[in-house]
PDB file of N, CA and C in Angstrom:
ATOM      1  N   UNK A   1      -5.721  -3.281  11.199  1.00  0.00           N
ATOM      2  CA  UNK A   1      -5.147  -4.410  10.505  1.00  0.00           C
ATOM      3  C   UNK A   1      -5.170  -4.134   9.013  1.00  0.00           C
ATOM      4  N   UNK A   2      -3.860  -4.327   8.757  1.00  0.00           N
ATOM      5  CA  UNK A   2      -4.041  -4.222   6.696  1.00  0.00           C
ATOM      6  C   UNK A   2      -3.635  -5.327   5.953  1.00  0.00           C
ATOM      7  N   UNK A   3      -4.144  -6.111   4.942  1.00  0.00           N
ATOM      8  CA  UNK A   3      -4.175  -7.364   4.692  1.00  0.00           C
ATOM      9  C   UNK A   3      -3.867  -7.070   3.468  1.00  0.00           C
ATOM     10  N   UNK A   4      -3.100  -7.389   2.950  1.00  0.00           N
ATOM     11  CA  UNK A   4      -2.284  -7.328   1.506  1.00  0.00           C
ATOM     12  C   UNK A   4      -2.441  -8.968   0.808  1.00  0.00           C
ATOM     13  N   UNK A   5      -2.972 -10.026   1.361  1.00  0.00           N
ATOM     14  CA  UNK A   5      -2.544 -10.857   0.557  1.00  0.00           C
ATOM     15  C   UNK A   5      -3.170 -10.477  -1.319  1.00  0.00           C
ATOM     16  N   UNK A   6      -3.803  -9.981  -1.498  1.00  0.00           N
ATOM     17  CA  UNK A   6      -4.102  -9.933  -3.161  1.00  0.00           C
ATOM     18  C   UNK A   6      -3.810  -8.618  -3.456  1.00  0.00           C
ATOM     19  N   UNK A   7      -2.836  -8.115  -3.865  1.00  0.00           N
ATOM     20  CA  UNK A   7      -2.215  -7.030  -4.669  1.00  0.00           C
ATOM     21  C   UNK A   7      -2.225  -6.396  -6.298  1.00  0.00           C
ATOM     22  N   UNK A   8      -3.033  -5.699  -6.543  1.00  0.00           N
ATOM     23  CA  UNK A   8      -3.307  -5.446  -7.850  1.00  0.00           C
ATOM     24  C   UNK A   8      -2.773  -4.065  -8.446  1.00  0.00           C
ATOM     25  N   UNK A   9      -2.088  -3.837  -9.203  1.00  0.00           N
ATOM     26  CA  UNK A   9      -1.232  -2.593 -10.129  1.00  0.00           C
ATOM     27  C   UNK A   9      -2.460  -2.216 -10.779  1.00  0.00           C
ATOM     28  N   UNK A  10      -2.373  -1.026 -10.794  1.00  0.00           N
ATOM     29  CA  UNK A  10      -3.157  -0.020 -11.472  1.00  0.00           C
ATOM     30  C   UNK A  10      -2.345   0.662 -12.613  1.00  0.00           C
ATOM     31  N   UNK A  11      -2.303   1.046 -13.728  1.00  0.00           N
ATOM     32  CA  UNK A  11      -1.808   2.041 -14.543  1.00  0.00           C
ATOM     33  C   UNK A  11      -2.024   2.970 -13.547  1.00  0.00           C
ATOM     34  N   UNK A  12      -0.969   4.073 -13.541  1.00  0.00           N
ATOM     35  CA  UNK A  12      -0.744   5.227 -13.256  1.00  0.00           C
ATOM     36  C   UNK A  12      -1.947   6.958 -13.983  1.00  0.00           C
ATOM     37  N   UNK A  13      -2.203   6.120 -15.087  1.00  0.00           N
ATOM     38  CA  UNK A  13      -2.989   7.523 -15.846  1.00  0.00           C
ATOM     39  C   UNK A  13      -4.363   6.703 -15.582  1.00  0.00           C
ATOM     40  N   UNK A  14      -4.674   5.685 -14.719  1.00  0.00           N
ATOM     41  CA  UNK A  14      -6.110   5.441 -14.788  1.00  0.00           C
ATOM     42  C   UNK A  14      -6.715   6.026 -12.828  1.00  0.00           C
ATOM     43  N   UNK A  15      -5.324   6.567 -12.586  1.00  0.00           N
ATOM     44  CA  UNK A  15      -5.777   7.448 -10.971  1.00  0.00           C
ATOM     45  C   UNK A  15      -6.139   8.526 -11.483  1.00  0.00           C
ATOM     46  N   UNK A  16      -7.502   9.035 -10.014  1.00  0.00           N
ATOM     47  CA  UNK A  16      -7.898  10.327 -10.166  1.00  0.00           C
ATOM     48  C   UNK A  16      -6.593  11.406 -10.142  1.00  0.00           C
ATOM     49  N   UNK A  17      -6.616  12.557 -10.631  1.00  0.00           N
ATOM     50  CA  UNK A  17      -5.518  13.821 -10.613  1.00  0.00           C
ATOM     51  C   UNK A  17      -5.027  14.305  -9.059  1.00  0.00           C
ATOM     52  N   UNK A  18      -6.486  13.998  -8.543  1.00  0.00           N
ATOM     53  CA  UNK A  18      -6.247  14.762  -6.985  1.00  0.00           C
ATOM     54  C   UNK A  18      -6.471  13.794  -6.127  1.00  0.00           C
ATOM     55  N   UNK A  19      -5.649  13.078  -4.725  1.00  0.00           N
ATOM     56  CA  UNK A  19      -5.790  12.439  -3.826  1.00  0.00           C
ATOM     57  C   UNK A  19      -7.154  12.413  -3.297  1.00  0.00           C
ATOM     58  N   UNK A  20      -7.739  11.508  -2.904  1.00  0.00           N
ATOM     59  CA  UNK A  20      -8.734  11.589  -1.512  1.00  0.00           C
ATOM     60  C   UNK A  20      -8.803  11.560  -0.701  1.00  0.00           C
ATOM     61  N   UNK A  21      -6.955  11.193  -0.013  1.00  0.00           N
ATOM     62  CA  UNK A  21      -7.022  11.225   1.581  1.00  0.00           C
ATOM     63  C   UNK A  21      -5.680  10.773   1.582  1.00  0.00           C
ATOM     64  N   UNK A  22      -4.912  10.703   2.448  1.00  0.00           N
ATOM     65  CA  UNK A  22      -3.506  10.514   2.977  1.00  0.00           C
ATOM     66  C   UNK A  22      -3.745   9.218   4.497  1.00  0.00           C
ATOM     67  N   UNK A  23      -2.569   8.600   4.234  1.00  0.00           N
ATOM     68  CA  UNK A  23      -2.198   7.820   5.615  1.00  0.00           C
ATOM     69  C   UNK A  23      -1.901   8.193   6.438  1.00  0.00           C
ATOM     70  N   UNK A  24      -1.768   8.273   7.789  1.00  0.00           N
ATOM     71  CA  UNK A  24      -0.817   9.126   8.815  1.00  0.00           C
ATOM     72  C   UNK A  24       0.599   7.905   8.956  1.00  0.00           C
ATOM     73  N   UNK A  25       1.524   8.620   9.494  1.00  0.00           N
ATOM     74  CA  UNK A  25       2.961   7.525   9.697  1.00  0.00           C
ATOM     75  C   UNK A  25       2.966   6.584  10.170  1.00  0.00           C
ATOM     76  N   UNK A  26       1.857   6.260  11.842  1.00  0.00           N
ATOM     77  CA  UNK A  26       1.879   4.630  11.931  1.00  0.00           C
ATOM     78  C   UNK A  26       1.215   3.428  10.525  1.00  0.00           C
ATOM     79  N   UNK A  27      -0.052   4.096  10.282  1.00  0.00           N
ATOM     80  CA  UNK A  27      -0.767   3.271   9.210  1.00  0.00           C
ATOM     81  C   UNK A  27       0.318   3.284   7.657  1.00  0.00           C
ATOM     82  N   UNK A  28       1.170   4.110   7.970  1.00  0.00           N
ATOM     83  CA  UNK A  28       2.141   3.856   6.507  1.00  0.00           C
ATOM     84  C   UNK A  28       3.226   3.204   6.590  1.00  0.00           C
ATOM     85  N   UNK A  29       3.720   2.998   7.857  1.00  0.00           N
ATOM     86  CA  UNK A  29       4.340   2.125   8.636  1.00  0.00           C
ATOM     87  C   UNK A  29       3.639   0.508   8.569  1.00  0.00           C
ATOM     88  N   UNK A  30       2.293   0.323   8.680  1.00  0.00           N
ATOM     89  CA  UNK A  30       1.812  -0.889   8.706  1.00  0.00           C
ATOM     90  C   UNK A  30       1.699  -1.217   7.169  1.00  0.00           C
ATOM     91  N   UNK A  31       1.627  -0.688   6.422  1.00  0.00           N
ATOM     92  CA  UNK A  31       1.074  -0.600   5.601  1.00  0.00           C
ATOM     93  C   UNK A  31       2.367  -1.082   4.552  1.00  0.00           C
ATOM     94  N   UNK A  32       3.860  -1.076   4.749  1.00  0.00           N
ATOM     95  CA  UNK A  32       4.639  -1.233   4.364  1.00  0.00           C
ATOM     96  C   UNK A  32       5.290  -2.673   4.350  1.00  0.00           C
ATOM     97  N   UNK A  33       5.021  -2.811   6.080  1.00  0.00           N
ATOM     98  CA  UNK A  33       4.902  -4.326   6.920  1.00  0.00           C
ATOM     99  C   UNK A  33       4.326  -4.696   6.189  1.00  0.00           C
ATOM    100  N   UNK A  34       3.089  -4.511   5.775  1.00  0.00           N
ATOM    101  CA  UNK A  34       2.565  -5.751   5.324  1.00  0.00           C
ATOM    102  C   UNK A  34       2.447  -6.195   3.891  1.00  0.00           C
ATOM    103  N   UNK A  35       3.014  -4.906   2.759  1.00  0.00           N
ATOM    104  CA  UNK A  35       3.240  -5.447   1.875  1.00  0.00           C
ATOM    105  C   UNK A  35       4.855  -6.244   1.518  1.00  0.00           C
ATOM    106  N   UNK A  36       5.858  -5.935   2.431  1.00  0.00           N
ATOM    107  CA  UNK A  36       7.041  -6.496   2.197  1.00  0.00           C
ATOM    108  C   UNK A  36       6.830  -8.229   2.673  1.00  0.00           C
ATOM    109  N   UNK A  37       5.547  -8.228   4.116  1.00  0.00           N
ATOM    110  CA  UNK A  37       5.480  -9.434   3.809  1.00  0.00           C
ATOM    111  C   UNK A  37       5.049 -10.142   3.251  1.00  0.00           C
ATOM    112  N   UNK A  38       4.068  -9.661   2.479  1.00  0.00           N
ATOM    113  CA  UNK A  38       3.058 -10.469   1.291  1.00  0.00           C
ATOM    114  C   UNK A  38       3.963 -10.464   0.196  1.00  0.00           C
ATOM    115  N   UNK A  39       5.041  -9.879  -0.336  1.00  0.00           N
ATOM    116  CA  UNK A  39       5.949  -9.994  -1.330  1.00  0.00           C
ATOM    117  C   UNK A  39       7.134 -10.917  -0.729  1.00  0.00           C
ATOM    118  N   UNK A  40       7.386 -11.105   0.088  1.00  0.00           N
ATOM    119  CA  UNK A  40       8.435 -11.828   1.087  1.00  0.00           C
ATOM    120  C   UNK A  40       9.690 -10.975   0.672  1.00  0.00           C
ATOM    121  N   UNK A  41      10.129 -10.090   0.770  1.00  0.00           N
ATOM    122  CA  UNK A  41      10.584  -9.211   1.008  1.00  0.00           C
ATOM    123  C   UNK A  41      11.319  -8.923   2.202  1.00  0.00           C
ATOM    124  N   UNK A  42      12.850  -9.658   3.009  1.00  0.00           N
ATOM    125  CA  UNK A  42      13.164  -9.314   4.226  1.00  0.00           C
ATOM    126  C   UNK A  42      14.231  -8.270   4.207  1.00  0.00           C
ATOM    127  N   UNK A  43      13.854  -7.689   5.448  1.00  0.00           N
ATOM    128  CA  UNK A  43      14.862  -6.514   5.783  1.00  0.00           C
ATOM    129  C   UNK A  43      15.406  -6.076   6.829  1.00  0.00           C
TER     130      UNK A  43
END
């Protein structure tokens, strides 16, 4: 389950240089769901 209701922007130069881990395609898939619906966003 991924719960987006509180969404916070980061500056871009305040991320580390190197990733710590990747999503696989279902969880980036959910992960999309659920921010288009917390933005209400239909498609």
């Amino acid at each position: 389950m991924i719960n987006c209701d509180t969404i916070v922007t980061v500056p871009k130069n305040q991320l580390a240089e190197s990733s710590v881990g990747q999503l696989d395609a279902p969880t980036t898939i959910q992960l999309d769901k659920a921010l288009r619906y917390a933005q209400g966003i239909r498609w």
